[in-house]
PDB file of N, CA and C in Angstrom:
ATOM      1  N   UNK A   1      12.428 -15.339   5.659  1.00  0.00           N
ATOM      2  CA  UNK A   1      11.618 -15.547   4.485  1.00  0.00           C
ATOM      3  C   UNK A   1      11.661 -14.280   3.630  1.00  0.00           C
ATOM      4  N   UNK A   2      11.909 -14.465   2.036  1.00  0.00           N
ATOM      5  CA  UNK A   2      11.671 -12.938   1.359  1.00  0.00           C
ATOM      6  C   UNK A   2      10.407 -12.977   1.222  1.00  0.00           C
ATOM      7  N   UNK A   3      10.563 -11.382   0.681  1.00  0.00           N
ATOM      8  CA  UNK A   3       8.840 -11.383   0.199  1.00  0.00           C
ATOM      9  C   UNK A   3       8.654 -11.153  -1.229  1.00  0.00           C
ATOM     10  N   UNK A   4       7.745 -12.067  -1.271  1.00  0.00           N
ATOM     11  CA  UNK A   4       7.319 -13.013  -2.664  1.00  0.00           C
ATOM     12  C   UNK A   4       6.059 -11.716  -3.036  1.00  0.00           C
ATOM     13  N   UNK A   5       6.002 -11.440  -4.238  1.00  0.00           N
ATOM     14  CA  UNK A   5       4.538 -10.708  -5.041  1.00  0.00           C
ATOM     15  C   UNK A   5       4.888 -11.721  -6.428  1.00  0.00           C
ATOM     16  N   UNK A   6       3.019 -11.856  -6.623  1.00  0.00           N
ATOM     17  CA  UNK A   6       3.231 -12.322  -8.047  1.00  0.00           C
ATOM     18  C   UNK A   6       2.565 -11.524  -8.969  1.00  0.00           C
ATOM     19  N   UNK A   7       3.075 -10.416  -9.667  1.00  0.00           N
ATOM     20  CA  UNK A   7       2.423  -9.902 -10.643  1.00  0.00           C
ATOM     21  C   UNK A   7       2.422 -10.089 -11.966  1.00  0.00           C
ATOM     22  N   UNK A   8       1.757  -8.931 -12.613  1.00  0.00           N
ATOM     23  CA  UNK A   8       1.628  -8.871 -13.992  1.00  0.00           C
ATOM     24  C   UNK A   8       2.712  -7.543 -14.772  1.00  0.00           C
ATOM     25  N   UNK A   9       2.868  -7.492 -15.893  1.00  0.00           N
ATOM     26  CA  UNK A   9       3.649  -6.567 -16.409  1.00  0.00           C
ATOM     27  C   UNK A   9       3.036  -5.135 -16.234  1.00  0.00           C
ATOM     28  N   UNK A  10       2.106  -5.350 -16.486  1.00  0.00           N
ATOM     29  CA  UNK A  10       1.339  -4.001 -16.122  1.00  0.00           C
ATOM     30  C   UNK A  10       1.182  -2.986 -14.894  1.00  0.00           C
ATOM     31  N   UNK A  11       1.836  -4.087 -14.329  1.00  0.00           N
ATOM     32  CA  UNK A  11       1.824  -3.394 -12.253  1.00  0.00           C
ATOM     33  C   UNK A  11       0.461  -3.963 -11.684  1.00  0.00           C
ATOM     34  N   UNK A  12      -0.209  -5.194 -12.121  1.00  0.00           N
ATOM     35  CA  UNK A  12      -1.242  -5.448 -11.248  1.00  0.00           C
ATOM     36  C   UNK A  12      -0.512  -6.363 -10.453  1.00  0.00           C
ATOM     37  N   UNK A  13      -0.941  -6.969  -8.973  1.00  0.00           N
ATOM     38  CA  UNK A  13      -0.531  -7.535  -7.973  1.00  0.00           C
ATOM     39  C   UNK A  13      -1.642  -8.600  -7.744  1.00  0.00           C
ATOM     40  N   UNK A  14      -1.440 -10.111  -7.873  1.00  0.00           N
ATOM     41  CA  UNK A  14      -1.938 -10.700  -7.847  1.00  0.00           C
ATOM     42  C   UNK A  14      -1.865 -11.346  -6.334  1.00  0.00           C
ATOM     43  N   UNK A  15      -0.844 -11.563  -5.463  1.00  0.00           N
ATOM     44  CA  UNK A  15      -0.457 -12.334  -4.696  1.00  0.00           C
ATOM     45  C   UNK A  15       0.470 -11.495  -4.201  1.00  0.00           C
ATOM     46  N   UNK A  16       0.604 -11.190  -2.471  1.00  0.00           N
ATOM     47  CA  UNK A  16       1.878 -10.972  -1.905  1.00  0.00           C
ATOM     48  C   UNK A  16       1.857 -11.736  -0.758  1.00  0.00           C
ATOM     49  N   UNK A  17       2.761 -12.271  -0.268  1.00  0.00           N
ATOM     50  CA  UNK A  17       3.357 -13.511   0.840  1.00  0.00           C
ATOM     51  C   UNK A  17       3.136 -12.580   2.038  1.00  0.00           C
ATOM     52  N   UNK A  18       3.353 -13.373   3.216  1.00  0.00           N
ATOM     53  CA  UNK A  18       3.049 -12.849   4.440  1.00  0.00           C
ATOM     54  C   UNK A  18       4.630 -11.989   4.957  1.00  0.00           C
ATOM     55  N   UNK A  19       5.590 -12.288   4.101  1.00  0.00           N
ATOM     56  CA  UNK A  19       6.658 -11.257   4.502  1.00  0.00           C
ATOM     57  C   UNK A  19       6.627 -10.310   3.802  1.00  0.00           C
ATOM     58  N   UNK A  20       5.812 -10.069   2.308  1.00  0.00           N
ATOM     59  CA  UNK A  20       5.337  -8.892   2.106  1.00  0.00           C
ATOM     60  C   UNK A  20       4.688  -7.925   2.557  1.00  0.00           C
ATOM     61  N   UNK A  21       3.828  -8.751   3.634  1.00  0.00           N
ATOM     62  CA  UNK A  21       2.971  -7.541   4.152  1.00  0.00           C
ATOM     63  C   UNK A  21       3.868  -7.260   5.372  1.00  0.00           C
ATOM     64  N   UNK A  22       4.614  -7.893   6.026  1.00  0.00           N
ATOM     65  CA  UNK A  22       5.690  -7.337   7.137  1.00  0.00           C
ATOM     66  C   UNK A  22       6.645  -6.388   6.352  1.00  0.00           C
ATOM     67  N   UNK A  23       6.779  -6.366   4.959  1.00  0.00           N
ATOM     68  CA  UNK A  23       7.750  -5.954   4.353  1.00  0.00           C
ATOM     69  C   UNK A  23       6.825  -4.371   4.428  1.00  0.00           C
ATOM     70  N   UNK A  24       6.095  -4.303   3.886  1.00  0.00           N
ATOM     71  CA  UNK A  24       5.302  -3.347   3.231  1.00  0.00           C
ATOM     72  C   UNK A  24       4.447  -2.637   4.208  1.00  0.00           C
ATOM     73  N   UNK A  25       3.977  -3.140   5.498  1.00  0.00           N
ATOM     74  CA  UNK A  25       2.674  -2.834   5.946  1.00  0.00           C
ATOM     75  C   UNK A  25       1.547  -2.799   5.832  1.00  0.00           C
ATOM     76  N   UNK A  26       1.151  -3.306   4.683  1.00  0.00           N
ATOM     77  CA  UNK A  26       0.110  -3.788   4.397  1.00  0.00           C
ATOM     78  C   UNK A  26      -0.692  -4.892   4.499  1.00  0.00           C
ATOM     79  N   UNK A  27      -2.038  -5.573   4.003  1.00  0.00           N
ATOM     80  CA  UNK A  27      -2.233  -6.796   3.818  1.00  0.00           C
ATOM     81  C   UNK A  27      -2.179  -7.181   2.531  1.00  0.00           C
ATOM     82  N   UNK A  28      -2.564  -8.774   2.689  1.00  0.00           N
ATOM     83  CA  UNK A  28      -2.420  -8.825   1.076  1.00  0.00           C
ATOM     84  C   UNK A  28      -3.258  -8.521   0.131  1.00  0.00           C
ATOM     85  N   UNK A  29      -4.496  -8.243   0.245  1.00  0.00           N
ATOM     86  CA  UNK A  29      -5.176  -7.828  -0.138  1.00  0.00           C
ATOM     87  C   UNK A  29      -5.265  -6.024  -0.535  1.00  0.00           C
ATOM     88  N   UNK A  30      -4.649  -5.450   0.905  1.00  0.00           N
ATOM     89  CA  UNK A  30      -4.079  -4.279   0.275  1.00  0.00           C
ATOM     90  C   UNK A  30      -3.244  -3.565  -0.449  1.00  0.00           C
ATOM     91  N   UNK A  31      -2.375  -4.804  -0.314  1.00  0.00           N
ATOM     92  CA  UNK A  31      -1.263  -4.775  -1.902  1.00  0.00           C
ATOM     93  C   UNK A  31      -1.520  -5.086  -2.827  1.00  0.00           C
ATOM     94  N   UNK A  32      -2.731  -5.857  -3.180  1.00  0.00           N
ATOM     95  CA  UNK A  32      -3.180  -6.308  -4.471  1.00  0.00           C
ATOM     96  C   UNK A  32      -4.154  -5.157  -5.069  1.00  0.00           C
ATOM     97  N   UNK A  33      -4.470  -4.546  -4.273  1.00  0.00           N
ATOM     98  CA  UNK A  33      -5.607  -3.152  -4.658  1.00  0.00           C
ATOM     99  C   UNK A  33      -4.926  -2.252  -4.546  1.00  0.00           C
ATOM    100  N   UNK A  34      -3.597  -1.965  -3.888  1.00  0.00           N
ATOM    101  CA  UNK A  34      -2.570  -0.729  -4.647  1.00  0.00           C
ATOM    102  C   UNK A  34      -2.148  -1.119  -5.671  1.00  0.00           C
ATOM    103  N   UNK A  35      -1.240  -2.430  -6.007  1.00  0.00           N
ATOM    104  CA  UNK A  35      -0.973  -2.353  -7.156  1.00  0.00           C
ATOM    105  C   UNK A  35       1.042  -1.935  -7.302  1.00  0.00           C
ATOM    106  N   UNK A  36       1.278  -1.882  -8.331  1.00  0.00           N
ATOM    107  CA  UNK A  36       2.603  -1.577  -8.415  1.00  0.00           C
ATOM    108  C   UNK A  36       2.981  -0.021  -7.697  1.00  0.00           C
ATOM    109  N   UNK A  37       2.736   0.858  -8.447  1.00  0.00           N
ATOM    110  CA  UNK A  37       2.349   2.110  -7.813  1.00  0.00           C
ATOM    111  C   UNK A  37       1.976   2.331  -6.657  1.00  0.00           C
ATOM    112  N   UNK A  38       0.939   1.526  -5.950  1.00  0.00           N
ATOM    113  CA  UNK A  38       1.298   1.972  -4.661  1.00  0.00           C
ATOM    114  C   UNK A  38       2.289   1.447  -3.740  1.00  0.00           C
ATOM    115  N   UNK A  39       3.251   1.069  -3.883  1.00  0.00           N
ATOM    116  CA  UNK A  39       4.620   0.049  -3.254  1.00  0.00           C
ATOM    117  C   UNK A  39       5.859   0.247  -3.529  1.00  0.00           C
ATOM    118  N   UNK A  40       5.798   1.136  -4.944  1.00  0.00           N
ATOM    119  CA  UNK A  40       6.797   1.391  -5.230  1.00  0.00           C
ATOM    120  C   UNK A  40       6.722   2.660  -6.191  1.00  0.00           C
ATOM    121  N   UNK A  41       7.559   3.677  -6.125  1.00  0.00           N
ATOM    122  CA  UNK A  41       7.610   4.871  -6.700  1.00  0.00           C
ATOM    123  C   UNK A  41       8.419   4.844  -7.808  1.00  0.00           C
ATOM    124  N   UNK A  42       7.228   5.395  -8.479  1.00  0.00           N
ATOM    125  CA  UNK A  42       7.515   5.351  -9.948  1.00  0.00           C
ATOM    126  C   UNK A  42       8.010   5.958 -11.138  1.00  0.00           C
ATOM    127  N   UNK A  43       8.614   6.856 -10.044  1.00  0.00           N
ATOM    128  CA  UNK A  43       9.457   8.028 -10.774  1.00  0.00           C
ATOM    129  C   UNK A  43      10.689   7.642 -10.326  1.00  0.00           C
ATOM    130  N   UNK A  44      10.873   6.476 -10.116  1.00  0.00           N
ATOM    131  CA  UNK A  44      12.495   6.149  -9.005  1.00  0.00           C
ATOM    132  C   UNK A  44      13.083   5.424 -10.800  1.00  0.00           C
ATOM    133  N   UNK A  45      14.514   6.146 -11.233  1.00  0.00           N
ATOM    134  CA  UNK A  45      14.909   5.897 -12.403  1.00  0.00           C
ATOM    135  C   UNK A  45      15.480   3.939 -12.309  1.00  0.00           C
ATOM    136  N   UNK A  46      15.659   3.515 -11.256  1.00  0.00           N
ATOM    137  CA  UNK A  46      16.073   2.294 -11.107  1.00  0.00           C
ATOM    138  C   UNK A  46      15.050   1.442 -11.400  1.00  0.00           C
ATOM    139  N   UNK A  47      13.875   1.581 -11.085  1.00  0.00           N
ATOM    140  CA  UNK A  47      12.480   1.216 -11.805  1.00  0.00           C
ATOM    141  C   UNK A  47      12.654   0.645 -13.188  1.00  0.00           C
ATOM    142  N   UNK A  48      12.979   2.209 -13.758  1.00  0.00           N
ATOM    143  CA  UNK A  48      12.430   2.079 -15.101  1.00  0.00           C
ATOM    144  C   UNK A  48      13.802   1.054 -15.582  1.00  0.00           C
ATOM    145  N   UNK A  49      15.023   1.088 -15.279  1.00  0.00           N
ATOM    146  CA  UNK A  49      15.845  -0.063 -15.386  1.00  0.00           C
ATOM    147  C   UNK A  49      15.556  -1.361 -15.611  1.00  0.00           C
ATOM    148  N   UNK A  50      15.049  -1.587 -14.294  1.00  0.00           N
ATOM    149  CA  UNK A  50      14.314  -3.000 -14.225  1.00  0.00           C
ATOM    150  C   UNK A  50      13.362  -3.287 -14.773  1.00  0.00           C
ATOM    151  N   UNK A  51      12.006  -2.516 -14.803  1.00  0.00           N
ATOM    152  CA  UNK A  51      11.047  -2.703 -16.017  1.00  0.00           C
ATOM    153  C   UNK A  51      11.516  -2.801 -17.306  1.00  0.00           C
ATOM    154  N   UNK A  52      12.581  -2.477 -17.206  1.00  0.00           N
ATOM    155  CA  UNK A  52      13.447  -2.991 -19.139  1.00  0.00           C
ATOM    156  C   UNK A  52      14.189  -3.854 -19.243  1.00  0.00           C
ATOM    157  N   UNK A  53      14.701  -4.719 -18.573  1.00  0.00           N
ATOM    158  CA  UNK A  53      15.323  -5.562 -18.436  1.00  0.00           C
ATOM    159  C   UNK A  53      14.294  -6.498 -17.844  1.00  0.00           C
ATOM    160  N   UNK A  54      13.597  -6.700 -17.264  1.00  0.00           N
ATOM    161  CA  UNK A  54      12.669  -7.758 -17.170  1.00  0.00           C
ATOM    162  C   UNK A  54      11.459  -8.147 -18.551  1.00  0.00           C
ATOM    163  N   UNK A  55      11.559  -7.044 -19.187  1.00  0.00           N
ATOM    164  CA  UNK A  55      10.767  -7.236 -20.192  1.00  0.00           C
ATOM    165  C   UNK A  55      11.739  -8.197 -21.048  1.00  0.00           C
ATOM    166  N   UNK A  56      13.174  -7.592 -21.246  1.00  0.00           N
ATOM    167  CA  UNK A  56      13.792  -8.242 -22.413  1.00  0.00           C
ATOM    168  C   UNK A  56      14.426  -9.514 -22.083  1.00  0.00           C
ATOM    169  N   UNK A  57      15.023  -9.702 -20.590  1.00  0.00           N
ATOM    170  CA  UNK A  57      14.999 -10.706 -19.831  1.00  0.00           C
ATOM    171  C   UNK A  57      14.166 -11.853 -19.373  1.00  0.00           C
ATOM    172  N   UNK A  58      12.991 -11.376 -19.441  1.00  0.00           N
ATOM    173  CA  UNK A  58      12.080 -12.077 -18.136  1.00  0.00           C
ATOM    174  C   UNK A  58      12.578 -12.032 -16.965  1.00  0.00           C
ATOM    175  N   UNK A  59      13.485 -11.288 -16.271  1.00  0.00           N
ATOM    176  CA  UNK A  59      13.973 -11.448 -14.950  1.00  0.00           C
ATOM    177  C   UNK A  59      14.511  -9.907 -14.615  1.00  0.00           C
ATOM    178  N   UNK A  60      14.716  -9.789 -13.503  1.00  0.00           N
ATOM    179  CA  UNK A  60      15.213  -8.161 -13.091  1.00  0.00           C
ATOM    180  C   UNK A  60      16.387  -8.218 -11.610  1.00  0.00           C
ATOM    181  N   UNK A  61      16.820  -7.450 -11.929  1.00  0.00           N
ATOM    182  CA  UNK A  61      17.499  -7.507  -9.985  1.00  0.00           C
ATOM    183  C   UNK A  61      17.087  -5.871  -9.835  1.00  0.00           C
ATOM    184  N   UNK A  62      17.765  -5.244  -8.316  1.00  0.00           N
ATOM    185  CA  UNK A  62      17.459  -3.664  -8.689  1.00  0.00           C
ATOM    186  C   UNK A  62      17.452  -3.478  -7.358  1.00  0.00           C
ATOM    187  N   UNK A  63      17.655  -2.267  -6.939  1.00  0.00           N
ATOM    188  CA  UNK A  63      17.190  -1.725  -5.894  1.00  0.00           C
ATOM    189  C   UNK A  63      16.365  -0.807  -6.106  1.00  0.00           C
ATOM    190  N   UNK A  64      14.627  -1.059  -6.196  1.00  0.00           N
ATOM    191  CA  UNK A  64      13.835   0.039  -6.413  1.00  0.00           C
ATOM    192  C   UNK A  64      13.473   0.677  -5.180  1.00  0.00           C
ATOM    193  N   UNK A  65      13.183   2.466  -4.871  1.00  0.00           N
ATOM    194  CA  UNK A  65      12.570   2.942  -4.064  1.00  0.00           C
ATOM    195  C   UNK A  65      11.049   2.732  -3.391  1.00  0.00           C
ATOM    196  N   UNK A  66      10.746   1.543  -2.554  1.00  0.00           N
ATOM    197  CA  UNK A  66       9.712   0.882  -2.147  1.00  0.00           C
ATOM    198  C   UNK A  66       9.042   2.313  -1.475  1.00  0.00           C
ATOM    199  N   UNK A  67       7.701   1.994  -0.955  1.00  0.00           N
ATOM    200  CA  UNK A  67       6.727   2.782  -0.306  1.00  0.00           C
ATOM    201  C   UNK A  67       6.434   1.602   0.831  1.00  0.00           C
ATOM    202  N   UNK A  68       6.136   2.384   2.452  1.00  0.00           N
ATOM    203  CA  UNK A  68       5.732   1.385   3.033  1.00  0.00           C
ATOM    204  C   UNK A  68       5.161   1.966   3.966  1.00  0.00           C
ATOM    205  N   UNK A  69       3.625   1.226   4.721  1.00  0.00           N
ATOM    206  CA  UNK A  69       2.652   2.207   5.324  1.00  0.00           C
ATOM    207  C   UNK A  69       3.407   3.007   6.120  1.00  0.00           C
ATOM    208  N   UNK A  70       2.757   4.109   6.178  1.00  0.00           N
ATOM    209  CA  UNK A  70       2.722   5.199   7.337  1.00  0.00           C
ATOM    210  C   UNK A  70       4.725   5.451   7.808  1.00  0.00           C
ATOM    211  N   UNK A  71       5.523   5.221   6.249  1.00  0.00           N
ATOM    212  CA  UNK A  71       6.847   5.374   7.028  1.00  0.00           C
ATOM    213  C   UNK A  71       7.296   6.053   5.552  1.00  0.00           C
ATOM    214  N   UNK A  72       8.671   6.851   5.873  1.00  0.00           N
ATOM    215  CA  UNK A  72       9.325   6.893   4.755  1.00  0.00           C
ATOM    216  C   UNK A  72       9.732   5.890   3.805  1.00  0.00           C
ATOM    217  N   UNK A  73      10.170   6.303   3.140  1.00  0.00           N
ATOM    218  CA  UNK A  73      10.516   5.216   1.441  1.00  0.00           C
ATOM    219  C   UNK A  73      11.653   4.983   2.419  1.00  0.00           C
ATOM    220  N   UNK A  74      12.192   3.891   1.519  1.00  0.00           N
ATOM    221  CA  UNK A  74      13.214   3.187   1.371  1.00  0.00           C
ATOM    222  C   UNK A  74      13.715   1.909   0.506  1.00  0.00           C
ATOM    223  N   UNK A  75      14.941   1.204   0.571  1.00  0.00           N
ATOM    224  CA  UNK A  75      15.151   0.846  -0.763  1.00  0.00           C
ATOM    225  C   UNK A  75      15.648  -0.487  -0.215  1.00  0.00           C
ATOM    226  N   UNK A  76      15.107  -1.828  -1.042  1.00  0.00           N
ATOM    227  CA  UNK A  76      15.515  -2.793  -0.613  1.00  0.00           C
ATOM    228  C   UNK A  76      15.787  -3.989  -1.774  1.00  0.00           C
ATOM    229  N   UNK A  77      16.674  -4.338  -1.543  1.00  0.00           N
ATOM    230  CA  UNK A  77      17.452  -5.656  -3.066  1.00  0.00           C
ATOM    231  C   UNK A  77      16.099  -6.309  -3.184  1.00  0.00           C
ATOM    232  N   UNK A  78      15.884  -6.523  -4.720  1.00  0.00           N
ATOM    233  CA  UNK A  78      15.102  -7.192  -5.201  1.00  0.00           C
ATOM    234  C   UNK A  78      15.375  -8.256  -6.412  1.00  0.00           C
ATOM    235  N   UNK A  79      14.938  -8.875  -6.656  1.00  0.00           N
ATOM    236  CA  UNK A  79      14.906  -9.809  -7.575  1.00  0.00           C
ATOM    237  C   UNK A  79      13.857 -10.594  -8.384  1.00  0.00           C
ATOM    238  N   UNK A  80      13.599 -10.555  -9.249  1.00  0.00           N
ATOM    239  CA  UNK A  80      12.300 -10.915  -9.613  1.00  0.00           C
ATOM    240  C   UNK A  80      12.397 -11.940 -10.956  1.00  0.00           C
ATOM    241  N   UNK A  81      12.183 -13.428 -11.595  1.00  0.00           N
ATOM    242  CA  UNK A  81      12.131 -13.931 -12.753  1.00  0.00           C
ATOM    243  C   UNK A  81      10.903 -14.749 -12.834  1.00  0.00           C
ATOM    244  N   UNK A  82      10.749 -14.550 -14.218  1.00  0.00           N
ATOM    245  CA  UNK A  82       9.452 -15.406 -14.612  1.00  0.00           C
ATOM    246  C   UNK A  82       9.641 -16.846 -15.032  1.00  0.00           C
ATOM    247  N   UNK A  83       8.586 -17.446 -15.182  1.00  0.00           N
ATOM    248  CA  UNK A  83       9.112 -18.783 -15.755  1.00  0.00           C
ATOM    249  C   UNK A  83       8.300 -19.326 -16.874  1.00  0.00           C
TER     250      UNK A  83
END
């Protein structure tokens, strides 16, 4: 199963799936109260890629530098479109 988040443009986190929180270490609830920022680092230039291309797109691919409890970063294929 991937893991599904449903957010907003802004980096709020409305919803993350139960392979998000295996993904992440978190719950879902604690991903929804970190927020974009806390999940993913935001100084990672592949970010700001995808935040521009999803804006002008509605959709993104990317490998952004994720955050995940109590472990080092690391980086995992993503994909994201709106509808």
């Amino acid at each position: 199963m991937d893991a599904v988040l449903l957010t907003h443009l802004d980096g709020t986190i409305f919803y993350a799936n139960a392979a998000a929180e295996e993904l992440f270490g978190y719950t879902q609830n604690e991903i929804c109260k970190l927020g974009r920022s806390g999940i993913v680092d935001t100084t990672d230039p592949n970010l700001v890629a995808m935040l521009d291309e999803r804006t002008r797109y509605g959709r993104s691919r990317g490998e952004p530098l994720l955050l995940k409890k109590m472990v080092l970063n690391f980086r995992e294929k993503y994909q994201r479109m709106f509808l």
